[in-house]
Protein backbone atom coordinates (compact mmCIF):
# COMPACT_ATOMS: atom_id res chain seq x y z
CA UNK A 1 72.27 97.63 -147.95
CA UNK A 2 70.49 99.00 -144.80
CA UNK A 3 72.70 99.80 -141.83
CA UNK A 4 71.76 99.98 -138.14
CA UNK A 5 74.20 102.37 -136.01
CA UNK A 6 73.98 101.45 -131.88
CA UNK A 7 74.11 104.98 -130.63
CA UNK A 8 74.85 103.76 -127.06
CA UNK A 9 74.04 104.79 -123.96
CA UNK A 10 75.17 107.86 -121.24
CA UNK A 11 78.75 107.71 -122.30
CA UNK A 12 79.92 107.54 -118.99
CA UNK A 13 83.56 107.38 -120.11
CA UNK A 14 83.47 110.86 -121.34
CA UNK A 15 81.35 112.76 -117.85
CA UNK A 16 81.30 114.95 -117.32
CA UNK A 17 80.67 116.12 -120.46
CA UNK A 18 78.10 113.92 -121.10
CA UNK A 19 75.73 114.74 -118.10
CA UNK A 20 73.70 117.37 -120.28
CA UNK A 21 74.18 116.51 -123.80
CA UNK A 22 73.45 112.92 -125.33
CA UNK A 23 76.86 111.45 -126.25
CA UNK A 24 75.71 111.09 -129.79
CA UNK A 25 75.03 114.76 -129.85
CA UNK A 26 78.75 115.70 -128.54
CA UNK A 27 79.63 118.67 -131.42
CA UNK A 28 83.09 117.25 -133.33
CA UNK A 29 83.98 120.25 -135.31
CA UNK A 30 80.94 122.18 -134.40
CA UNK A 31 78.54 119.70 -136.04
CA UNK A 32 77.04 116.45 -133.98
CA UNK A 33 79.20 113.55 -133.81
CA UNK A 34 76.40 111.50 -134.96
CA UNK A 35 75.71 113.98 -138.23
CA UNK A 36 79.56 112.59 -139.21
CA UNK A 37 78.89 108.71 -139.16
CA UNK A 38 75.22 109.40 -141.26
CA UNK A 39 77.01 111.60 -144.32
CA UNK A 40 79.85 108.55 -143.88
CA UNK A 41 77.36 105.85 -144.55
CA UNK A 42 75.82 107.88 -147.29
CA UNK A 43 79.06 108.07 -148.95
CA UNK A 44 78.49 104.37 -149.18
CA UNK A 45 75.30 104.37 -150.71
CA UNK A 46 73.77 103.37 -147.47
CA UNK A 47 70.98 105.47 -147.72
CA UNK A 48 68.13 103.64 -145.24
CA UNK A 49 69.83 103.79 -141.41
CA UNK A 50 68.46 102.47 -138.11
CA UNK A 51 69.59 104.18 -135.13
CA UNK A 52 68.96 102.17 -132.14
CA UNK A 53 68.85 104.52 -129.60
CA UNK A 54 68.17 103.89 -125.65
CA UNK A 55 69.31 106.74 -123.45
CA UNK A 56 67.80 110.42 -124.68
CA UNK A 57 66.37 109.59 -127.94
CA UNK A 58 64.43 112.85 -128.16
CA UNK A 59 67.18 115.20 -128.29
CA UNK A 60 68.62 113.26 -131.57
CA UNK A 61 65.10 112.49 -132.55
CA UNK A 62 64.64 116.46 -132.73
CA UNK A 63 67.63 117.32 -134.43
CA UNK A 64 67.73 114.79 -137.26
CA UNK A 65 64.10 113.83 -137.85
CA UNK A 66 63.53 112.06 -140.96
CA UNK A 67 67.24 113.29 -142.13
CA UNK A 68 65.95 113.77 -145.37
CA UNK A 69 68.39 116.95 -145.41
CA UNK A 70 71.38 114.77 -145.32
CA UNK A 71 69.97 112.41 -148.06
CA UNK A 72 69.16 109.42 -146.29
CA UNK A 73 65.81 107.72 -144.51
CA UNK A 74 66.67 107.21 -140.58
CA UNK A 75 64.34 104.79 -138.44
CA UNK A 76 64.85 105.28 -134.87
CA UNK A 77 64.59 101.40 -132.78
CA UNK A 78 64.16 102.80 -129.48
CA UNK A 79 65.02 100.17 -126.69
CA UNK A 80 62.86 100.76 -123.01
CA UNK A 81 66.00 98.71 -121.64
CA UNK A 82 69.74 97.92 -122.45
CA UNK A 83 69.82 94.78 -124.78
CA UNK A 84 73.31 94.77 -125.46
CA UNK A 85 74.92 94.86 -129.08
CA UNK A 86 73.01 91.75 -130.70
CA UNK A 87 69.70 92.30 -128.75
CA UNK A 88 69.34 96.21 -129.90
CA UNK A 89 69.99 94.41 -133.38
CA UNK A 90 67.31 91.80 -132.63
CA UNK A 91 64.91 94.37 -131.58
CA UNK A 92 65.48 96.70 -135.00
CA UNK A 93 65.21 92.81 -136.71
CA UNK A 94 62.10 94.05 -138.46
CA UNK A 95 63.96 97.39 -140.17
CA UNK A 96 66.72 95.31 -141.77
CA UNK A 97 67.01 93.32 -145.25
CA UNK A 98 68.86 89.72 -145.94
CA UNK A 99 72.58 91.26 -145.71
CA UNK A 100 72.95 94.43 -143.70
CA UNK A 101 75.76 96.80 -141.71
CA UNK A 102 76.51 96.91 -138.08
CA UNK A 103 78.16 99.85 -137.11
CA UNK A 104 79.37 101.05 -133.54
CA UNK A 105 78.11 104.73 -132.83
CA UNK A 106 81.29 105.58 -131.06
CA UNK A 107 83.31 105.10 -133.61
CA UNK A 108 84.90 107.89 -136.68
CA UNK A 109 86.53 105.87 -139.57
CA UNK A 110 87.42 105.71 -142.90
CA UNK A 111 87.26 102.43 -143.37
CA UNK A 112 86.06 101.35 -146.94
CA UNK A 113 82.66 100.04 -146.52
CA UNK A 114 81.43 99.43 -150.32
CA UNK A 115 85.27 97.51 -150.34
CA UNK A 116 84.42 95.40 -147.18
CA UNK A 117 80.89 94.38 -148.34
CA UNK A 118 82.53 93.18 -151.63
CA UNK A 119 84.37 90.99 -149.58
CA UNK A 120 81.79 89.90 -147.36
CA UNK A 121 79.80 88.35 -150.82
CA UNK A 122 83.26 87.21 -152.24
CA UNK A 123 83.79 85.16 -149.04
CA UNK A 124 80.54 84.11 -149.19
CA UNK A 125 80.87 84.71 -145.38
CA UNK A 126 77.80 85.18 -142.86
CA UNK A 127 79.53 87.71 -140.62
CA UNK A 128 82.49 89.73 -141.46
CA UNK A 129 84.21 91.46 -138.87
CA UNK A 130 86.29 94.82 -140.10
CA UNK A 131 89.74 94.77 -137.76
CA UNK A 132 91.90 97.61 -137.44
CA UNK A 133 95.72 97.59 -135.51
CA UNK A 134 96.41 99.27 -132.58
CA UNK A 135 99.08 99.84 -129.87
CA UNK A 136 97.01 98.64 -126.98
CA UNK A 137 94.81 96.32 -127.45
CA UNK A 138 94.15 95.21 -123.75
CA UNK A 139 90.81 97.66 -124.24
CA UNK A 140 89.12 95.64 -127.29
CA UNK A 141 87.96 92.64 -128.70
CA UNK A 142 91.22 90.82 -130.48
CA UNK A 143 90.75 88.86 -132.87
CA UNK A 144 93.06 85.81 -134.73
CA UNK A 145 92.92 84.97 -138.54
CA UNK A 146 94.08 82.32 -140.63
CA UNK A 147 95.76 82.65 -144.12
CA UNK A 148 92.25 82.36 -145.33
CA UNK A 149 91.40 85.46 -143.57
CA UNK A 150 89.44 83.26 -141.31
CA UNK A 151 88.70 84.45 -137.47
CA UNK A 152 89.83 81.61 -135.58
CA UNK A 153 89.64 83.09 -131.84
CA UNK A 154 87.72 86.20 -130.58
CA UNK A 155 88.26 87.98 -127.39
CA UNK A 156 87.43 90.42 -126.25
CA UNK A 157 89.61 92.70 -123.45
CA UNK A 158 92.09 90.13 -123.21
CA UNK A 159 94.44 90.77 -120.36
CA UNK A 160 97.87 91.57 -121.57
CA UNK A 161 99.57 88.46 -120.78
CA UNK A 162 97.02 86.72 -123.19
CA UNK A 163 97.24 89.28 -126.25
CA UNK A 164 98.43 87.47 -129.18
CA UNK A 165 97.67 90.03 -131.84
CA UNK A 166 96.77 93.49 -131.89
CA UNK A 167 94.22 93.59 -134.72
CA UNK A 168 91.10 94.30 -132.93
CA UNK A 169 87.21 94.46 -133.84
CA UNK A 170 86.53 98.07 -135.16
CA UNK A 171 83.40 97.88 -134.06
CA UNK A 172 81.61 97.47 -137.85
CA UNK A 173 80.05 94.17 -139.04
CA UNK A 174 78.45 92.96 -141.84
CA UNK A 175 76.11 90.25 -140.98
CA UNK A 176 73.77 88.29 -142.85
CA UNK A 177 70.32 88.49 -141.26
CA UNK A 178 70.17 84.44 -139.88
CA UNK A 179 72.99 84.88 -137.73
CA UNK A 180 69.96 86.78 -135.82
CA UNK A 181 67.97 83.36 -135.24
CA UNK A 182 70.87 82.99 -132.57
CA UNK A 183 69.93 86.11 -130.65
CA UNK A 184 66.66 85.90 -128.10
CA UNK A 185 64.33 88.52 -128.19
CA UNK A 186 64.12 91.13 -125.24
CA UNK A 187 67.24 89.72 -123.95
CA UNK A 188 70.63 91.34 -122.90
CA UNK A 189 72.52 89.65 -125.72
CA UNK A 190 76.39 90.83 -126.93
CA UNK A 191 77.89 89.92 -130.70
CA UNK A 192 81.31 89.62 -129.13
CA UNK A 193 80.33 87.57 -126.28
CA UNK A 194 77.53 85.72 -126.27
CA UNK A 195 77.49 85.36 -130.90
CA UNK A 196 80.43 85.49 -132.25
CA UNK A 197 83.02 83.00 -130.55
CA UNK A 198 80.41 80.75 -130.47
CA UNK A 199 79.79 80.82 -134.77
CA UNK A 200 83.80 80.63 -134.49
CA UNK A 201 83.66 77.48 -132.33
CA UNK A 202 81.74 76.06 -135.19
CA UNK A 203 83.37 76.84 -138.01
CA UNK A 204 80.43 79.22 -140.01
CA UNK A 205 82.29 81.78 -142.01
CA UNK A 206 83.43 84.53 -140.11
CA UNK A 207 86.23 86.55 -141.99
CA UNK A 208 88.01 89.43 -141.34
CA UNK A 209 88.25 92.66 -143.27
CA UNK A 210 91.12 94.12 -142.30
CA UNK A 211 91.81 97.87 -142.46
CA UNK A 212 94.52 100.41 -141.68
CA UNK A 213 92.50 103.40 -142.34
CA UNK A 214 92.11 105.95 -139.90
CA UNK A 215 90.07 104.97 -136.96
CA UNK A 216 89.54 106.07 -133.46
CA UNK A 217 87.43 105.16 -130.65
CA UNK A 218 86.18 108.29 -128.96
CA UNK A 219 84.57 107.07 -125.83
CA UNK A 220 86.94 109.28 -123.64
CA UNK A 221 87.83 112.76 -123.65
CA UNK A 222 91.96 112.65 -124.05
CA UNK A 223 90.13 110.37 -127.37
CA UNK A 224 87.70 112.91 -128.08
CA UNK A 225 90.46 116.28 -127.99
CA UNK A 226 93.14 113.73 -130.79
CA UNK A 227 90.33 113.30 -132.49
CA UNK A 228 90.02 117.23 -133.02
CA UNK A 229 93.94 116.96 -133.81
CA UNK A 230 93.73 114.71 -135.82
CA UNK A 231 91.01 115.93 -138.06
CA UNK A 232 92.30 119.41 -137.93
CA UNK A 233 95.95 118.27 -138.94
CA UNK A 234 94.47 116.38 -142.08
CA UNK A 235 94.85 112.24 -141.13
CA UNK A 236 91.62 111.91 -141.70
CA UNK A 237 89.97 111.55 -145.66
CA UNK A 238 86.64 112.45 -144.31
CA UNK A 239 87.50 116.38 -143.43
CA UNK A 240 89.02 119.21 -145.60
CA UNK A 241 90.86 120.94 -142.50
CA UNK A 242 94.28 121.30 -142.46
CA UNK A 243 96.96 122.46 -140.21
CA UNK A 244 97.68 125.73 -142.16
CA UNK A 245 93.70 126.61 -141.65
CA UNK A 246 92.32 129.26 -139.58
CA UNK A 247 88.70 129.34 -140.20
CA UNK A 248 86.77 132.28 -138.59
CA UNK A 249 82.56 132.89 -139.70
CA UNK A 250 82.64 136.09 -140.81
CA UNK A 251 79.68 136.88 -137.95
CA UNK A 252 82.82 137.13 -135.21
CA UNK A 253 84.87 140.00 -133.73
CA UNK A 254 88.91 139.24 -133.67
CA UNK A 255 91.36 142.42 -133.31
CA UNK A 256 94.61 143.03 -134.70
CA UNK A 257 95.82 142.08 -131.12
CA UNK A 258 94.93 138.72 -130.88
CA UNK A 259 96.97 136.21 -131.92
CA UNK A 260 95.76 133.12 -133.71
CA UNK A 261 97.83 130.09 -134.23
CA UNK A 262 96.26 127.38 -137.09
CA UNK A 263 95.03 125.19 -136.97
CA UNK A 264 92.34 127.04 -135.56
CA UNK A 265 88.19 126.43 -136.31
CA UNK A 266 85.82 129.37 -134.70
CA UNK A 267 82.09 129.48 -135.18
CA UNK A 268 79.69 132.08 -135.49
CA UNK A 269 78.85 135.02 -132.91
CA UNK A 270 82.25 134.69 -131.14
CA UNK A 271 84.32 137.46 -129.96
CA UNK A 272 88.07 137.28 -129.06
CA UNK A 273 89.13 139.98 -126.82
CA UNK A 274 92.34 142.11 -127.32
CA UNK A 275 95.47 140.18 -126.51
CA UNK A 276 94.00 136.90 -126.32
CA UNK A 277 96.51 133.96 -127.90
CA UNK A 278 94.55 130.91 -129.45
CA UNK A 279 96.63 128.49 -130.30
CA UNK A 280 95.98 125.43 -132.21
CA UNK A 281 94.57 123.18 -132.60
CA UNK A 282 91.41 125.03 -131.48
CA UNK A 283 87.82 124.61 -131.81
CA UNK A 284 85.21 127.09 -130.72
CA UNK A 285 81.83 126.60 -130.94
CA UNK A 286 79.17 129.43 -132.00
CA UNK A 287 78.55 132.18 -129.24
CA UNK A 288 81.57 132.15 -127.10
CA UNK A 289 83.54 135.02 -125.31
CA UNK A 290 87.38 135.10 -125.16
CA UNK A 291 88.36 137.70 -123.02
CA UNK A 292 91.25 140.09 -123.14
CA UNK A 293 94.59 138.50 -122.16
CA UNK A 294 93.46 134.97 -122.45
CA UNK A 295 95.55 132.16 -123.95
CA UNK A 296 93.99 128.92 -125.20
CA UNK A 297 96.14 126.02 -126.31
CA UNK A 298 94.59 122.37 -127.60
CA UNK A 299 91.08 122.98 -126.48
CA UNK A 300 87.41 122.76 -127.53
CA UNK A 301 85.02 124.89 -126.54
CA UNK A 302 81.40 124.30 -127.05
CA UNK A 303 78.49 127.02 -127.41
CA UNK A 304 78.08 130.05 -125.46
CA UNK A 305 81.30 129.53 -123.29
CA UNK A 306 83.08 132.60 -121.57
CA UNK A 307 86.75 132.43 -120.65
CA UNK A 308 87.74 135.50 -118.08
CA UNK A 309 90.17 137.69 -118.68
CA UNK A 310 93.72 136.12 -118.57
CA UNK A 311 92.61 132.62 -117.92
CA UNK A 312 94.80 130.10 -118.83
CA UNK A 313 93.17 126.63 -120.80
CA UNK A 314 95.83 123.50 -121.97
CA UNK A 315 94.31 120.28 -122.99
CA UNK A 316 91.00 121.27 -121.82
CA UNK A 317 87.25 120.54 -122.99
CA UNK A 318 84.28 122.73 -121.95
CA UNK A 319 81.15 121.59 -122.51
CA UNK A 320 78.43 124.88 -123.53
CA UNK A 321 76.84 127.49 -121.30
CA UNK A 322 79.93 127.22 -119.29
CA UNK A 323 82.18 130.45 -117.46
CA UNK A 324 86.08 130.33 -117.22
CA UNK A 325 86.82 132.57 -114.29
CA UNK A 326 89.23 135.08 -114.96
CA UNK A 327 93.05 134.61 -113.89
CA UNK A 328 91.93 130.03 -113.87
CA UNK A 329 94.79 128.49 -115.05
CA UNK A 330 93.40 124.85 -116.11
CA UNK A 331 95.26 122.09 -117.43
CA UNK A 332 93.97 118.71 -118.66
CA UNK A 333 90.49 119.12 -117.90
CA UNK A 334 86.97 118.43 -118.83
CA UNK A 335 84.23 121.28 -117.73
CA UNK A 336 80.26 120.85 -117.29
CA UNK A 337 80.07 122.84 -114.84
CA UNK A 338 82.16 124.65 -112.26
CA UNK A 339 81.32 122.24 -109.71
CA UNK A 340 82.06 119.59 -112.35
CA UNK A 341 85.55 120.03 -113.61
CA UNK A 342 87.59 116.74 -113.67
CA UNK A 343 90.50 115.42 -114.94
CA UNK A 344 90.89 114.46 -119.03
């Protein structure tokens, strides 16, 4: 089965860290978020993937290429204008075989896709939707099943005095490729608007695969930092970190001083100055300067940061080539740029 990943667009939900570096491209553990969801779908034996790309291709263009390091064949659909969720599929129509995967380029999962498309051809279904529960589901598409495991009402962002369930659309489909003979070409055209409630309304088979493996949406940054949490604490199948870990490359400089507080992740070429306290969950990306005195608690630092001497950082996310003053005392922020620091 092929699978086509829509990689999205600016990602304005997580500025300002996204006003230099493609959202796709956003490091998760030092390595590209997108690098993640291709080694996932290999896992699966998914081994041919379309990226349908629209804002920035070149920058993931130049880092993945051909991805034949990771194992798999990637085909880059590059749209010249957003066409929405079932247009960028239209577009990429020509990449894609009789059944293939839809999967939502925000989105770090375990869900069991070899399990779901066993389903899908058990059901004999034309679309199956993968649901997943959460506590708010004002912010997705919600979706009602029958006994059959039937979707018998879609919506998506319901207001909260019309949720009736909070299993919502995970964001990963498996649809088989007529349902595109619904979809115009070079048209602005959305799956959970404009395609699915109306194959509901109709009664084609639509089922849901429903799924209580780990799953986050990371379109924000207070999403983005519990993801780090998360995967550094273990809830996640996908990533051997754990919250006894203190990884250090062997390239960096930490003395007896410091104090380091797992879980705690630090690439190469970093140096922590004398007295600094880290203390987890941390991620540092490769290059960075802690000076002496500093304390960082729950943050992520990209490359070539450097934190002043007894600076202060709590919740906070800078994005690379960034200075902490010394003596800041941040809380709850997201850095690009000094003139760009806003709230998490």
């Amino acid at each position: 089965m092929k699978a086509v990943v829509l990689v999205g667009g600016e990602g304005t939900r997580l500025r300002p860290l996204t006003y230099s570096t493609v959202k796709a491209m956003v490091p998760v553990l030092n390595k590209p978020f997108l690098e993640y969801v291709i080694r996932y779908l290999k896992g699966h034996n998914i081994d041919e993937i379309v990226l349908a790309l629209g804002y920035k291709p070149d920058a993931i263009m130049r880092y993945f290429g051909d991805a034949g390091h990771l194992g798999v064949r990637l085909i880059y659909s590059v749209e010249s204008h957003p066409l929405g969720t079932a247009g960028a599929i239209k577009y990429a129509e020509q990449y894609l075989g009789d059944t293939f995967l839809v999967f939502n380029g925000d989105v770090f999962t375990d869900v069991d896709l070899t399990d779901m498309l066993a389903f899908h051809r058990s059901k004999g279904a034309k679309v199956t939707i993968a649901l997943t529960p959460v506590d708010d589901p004002t912010h997705f598409g919600v979706a009602e099943t029958d006994e059959q495991q039937h979707i018998v009402r879609f919506v998506e962002k319901p207001p909260r005095d019309q949720v009736t369930s909070n299993m919502i659309n995970a964001g990963i489909y498996i649809i088989d490729r007529e349902i595109l003979k619904r979809v115009p070409p070079e048209k602005h055209f959305m799956f959970e608007r404009d395609v699915f409630p109306q194959l509901i309304a109709e009664r084609e088979p639509v089922f849901a695969y429903t799924s209580c493996s780990y799953w986050i949406d990371t379109g924000t940054p207070e999403k983005y930092l519990q993801l780090h949490r998360d995967l550094l604490c273990g809830r996640s199948v996908k990533v051997a970190f754990h919250t006894k870990e203190t990884m250090v490359d062997k390239s960096c400089t930490v003395p007896a001083s410091a104090r380091l507080t797992a879980p705690v992740l630090i690439d190469r070429d970093c140096s922590i100055g004398s007295g600094a306290r880290l203390e987890g969950p941390i991620v540092i990306g490769a290059g960075c300067t802690i000076s002496a005195g500093a304390s960082l608690e729950n943050s992520i630092l990209w490359q070539n940061v450097t934190v002043g001497e007894n600076a202060v950082l709590k919740n906070c996310i800078v994005a690379s080539d960034n200075q902490i003053e010394k003596n800041a005392n941040l809380k709850d922020v997201a850095v690009n740029n000094v003139l760009a620091a806003e709230r998490g």
